[in-house]
C-alpha atoms as a PDB file:
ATOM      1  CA  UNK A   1      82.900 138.145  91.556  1.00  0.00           C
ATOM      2  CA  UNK A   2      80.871 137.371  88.771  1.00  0.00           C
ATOM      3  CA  UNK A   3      82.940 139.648  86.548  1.00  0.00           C
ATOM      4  CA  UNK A   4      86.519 137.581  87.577  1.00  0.00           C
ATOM      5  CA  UNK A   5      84.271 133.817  86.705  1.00  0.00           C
ATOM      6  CA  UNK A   6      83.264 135.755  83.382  1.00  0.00           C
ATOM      7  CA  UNK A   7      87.195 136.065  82.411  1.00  0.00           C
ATOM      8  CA  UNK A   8      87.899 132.929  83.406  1.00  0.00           C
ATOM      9  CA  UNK A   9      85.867 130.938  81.079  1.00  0.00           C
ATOM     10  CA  UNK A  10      86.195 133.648  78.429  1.00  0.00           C
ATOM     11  CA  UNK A  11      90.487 133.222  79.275  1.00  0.00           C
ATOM     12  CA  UNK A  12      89.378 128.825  79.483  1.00  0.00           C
ATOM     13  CA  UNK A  13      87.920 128.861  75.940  1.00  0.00           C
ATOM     14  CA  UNK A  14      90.721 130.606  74.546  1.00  0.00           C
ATOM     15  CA  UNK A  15      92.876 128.588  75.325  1.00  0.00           C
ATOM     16  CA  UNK A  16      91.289 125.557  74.406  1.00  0.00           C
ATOM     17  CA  UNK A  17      90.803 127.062  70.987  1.00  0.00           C
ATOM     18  CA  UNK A  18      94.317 127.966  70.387  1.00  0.00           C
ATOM     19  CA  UNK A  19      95.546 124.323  71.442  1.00  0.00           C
ATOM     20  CA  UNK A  20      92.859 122.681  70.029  1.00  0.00           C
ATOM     21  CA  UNK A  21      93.730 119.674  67.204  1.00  0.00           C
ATOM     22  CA  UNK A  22      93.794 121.629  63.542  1.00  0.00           C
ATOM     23  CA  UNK A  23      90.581 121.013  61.017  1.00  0.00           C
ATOM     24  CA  UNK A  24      93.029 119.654  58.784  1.00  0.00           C
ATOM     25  CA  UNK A  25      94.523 116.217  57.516  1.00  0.00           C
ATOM     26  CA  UNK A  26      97.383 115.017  56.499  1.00  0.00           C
ATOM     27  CA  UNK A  27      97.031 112.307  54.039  1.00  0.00           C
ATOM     28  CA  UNK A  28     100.063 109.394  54.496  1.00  0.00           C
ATOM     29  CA  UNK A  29     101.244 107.689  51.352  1.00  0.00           C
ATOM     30  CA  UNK A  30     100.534 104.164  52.368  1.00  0.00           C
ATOM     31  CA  UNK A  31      97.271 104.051  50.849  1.00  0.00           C
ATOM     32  CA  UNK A  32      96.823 100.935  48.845  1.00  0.00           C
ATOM     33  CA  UNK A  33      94.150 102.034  46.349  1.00  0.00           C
ATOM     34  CA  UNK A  34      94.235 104.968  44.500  1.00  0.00           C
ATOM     35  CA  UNK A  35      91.848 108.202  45.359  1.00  0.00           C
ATOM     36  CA  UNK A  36      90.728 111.519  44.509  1.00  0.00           C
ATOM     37  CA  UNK A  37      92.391 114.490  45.858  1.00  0.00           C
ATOM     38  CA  UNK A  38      90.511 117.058  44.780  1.00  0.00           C
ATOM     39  CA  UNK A  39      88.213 118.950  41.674  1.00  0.00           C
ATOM     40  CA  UNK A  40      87.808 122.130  40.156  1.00  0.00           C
ATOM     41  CA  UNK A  41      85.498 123.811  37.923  1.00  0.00           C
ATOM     42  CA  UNK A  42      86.242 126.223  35.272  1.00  0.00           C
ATOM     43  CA  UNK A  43      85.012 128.797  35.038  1.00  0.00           C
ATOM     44  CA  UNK A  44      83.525 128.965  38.457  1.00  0.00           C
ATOM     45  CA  UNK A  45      79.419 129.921  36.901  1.00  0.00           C
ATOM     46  CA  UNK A  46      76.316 128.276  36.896  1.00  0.00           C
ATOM     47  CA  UNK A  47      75.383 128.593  32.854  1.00  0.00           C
ATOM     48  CA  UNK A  48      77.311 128.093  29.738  1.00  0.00           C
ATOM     49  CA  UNK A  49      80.623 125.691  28.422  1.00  0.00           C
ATOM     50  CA  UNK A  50      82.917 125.159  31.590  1.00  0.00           C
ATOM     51  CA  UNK A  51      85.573 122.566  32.186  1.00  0.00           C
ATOM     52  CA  UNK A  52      86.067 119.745  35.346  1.00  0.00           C
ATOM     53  CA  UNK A  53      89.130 118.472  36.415  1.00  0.00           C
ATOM     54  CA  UNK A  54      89.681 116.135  38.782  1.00  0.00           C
ATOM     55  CA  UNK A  55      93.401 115.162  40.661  1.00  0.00           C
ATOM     56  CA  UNK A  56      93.910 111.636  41.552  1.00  0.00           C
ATOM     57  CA  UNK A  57      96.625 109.729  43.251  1.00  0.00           C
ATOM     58  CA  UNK A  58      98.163 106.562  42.286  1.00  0.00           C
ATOM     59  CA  UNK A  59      99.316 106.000  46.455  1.00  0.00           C
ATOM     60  CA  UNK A  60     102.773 104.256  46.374  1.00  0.00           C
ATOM     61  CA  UNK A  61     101.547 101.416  48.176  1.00  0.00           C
ATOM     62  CA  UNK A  62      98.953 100.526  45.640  1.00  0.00           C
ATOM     63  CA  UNK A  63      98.780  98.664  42.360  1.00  0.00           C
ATOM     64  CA  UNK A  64      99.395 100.292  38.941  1.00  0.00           C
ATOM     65  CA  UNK A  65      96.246 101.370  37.629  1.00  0.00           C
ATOM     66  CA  UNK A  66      94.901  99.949  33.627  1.00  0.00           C
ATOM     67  CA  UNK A  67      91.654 101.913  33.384  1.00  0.00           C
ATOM     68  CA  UNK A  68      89.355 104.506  35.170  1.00  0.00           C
ATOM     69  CA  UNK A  69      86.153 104.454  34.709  1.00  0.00           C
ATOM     70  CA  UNK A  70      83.927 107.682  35.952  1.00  0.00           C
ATOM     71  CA  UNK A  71      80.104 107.519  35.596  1.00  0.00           C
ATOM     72  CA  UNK A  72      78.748 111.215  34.927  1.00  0.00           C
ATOM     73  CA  UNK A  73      75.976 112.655  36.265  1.00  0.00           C
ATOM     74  CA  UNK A  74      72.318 112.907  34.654  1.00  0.00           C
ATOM     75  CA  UNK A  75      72.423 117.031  34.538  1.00  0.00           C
ATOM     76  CA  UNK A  76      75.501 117.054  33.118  1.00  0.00           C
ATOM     77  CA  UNK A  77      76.337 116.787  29.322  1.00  0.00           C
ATOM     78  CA  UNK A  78      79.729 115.859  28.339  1.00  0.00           C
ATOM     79  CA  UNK A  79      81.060 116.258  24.566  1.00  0.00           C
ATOM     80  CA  UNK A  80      81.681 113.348  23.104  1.00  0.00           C
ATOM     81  CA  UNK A  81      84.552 114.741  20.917  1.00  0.00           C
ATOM     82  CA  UNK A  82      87.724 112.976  22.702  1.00  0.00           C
ATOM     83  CA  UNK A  83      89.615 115.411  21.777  1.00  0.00           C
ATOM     84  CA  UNK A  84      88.016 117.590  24.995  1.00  0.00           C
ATOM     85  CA  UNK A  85      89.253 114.461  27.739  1.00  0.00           C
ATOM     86  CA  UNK A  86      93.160 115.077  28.472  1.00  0.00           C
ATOM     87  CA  UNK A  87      94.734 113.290  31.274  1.00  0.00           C
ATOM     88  CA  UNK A  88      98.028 115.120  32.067  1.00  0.00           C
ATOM     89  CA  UNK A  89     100.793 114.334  34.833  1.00  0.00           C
ATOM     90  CA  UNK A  90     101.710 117.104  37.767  1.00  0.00           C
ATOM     91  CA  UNK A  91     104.186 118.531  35.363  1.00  0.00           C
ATOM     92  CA  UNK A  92     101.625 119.166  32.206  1.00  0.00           C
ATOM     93  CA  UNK A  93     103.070 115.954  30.128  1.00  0.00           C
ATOM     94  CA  UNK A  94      99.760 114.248  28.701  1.00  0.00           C
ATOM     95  CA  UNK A  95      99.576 110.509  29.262  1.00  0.00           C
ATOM     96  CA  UNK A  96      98.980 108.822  26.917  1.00  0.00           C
ATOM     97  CA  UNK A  97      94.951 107.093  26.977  1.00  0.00           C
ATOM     98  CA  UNK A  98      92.692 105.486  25.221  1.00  0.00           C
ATOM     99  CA  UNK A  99      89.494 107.236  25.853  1.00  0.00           C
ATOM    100  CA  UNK A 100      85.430 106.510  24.959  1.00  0.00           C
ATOM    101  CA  UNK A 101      82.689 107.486  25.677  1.00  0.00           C
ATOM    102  CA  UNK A 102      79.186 105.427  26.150  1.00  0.00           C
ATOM    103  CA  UNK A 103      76.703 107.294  26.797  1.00  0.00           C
ATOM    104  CA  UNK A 104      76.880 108.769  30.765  1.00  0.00           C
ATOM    105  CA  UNK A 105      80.106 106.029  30.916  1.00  0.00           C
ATOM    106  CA  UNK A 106      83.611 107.600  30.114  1.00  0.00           C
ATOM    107  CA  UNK A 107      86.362 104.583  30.043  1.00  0.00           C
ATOM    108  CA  UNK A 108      89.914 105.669  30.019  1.00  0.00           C
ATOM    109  CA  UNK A 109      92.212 102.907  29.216  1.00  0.00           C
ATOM    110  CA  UNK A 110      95.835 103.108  29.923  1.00  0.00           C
ATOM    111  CA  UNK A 111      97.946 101.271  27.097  1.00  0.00           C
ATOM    112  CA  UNK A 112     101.149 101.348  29.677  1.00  0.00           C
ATOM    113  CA  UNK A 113      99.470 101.509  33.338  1.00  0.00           C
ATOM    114  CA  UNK A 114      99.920 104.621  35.480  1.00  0.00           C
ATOM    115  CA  UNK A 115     102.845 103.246  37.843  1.00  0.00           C
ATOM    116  CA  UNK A 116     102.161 103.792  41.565  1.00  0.00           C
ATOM    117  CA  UNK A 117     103.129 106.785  43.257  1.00  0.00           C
ATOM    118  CA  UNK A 118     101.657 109.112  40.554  1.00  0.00           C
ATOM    119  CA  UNK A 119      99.687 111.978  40.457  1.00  0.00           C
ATOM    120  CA  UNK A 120      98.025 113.111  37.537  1.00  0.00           C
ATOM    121  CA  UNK A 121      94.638 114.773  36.324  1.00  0.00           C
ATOM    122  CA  UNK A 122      91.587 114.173  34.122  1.00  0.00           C
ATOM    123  CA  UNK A 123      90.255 117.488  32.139  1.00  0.00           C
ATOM    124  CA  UNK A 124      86.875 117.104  30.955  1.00  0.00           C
ATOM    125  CA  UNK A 125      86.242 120.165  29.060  1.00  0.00           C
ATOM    126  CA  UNK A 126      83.204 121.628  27.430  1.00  0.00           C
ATOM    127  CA  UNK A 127      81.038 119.996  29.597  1.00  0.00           C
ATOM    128  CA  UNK A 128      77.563 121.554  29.594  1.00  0.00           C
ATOM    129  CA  UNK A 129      75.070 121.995  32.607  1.00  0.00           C
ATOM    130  CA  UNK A 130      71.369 120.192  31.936  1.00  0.00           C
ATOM    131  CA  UNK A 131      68.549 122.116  34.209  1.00  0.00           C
ATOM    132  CA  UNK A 132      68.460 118.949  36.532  1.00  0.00           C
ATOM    133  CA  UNK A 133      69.290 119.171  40.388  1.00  0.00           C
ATOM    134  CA  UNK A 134      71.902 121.674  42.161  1.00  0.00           C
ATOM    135  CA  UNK A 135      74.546 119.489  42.230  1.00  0.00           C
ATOM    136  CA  UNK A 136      77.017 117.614  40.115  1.00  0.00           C
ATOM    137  CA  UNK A 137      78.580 114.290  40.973  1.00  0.00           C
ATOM    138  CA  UNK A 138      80.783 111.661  39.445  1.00  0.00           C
ATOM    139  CA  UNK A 139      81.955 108.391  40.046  1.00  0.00           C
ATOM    140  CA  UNK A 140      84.822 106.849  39.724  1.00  0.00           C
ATOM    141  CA  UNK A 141      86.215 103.335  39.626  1.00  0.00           C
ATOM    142  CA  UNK A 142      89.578 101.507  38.880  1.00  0.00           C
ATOM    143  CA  UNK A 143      90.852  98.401  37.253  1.00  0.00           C
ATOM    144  CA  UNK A 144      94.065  97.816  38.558  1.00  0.00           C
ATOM    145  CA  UNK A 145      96.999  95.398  36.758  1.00  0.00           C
ATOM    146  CA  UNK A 146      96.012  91.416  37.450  1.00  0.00           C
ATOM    147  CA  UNK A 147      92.247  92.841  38.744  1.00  0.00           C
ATOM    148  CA  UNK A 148      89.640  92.693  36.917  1.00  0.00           C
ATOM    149  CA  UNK A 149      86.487  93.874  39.249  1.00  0.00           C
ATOM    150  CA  UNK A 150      86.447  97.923  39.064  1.00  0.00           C
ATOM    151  CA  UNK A 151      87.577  98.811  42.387  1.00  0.00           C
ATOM    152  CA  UNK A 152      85.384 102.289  43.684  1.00  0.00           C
ATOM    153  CA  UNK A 153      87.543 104.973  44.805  1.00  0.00           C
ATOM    154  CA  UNK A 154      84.767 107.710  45.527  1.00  0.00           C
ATOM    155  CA  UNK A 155      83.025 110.514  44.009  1.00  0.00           C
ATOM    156  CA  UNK A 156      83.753 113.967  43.191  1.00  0.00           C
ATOM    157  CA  UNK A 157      80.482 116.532  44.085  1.00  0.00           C
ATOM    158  CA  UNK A 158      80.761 120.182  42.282  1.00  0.00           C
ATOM    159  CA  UNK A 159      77.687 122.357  44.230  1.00  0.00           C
ATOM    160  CA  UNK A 160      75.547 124.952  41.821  1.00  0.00           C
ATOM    161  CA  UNK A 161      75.322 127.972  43.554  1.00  0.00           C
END
């Protein structure tokens, strides 16, 4: 008896499991400000020169977008050569930006503004770990065209392992 309620619970959860709703989501396009889809690091270590990107989405429902602003963390050191800050499209085609750099503050200022329904990503490379915390995280905010309060769109957290 006890064996025949054991499979049915065990038979119960398995089911449940198997129709259960899926971990993942499906982001719609009718977002109306842009966000972050994602960051990587490169190389994946703890020590040495290594390289963020970060993927953001101009959401077809949203303003075009004049400037980004991203605030970098305190343990991170970023090289204030501008040559090492590309912003590229999905299909490797830089756009073109007007980029500085005040101290923790990097302001990239689009001369034409990133239409809506655009993906594209910012490469910060040579970027160089201070020995502060176990985690890096940046900020981001937009300006979009006939706005002039940065709008926040979120933050992108890299953990040290």
């Amino acid at each position: 008896m006890n064996r025949l309620l054991i499979y049915a619970i065990v038979l119960s959860l398995g089911s449940t499991a198997i129709i259960a709703p899926s971990y993942a989501s499906v982001r719609t396009d009718n977002a109306r400000v842009p966000h972050i889809d994602g960051n990587t690091q490169f190389p994946p270590t703890r020590w040495g020169i290594f390289k963020h990107t970060f993927r953001l989405h101009v959401p077809q429902n949203s303003k075009a977008v004049t400037q980004i602003i991203i605030k970098v963390p305190d343990n991170v050191t970023v090289n204030n050569d501008l040559i090492n800050i590309d912003v590229v499209d999905e299909n490797e085609h830089k756009i073109n930006t007007n980029v500085s750099v005040n101290g923790k503050t990097i302001l990239l200022a689009f001369p034409e503004p990133v239409a809506p329904n655009t993906k594209f990503n910012i490469e910060l490379k040579k970027i160089k770990k201070r020995n502060l915390g176990n985690a890096y995280l940046y900020s981001f905010s937009v300006k979009e065209v006939s706005i002039d309060a940065p709008i926040p769109i979120g933050v992108a957290w890299f953990r040290i392992y």
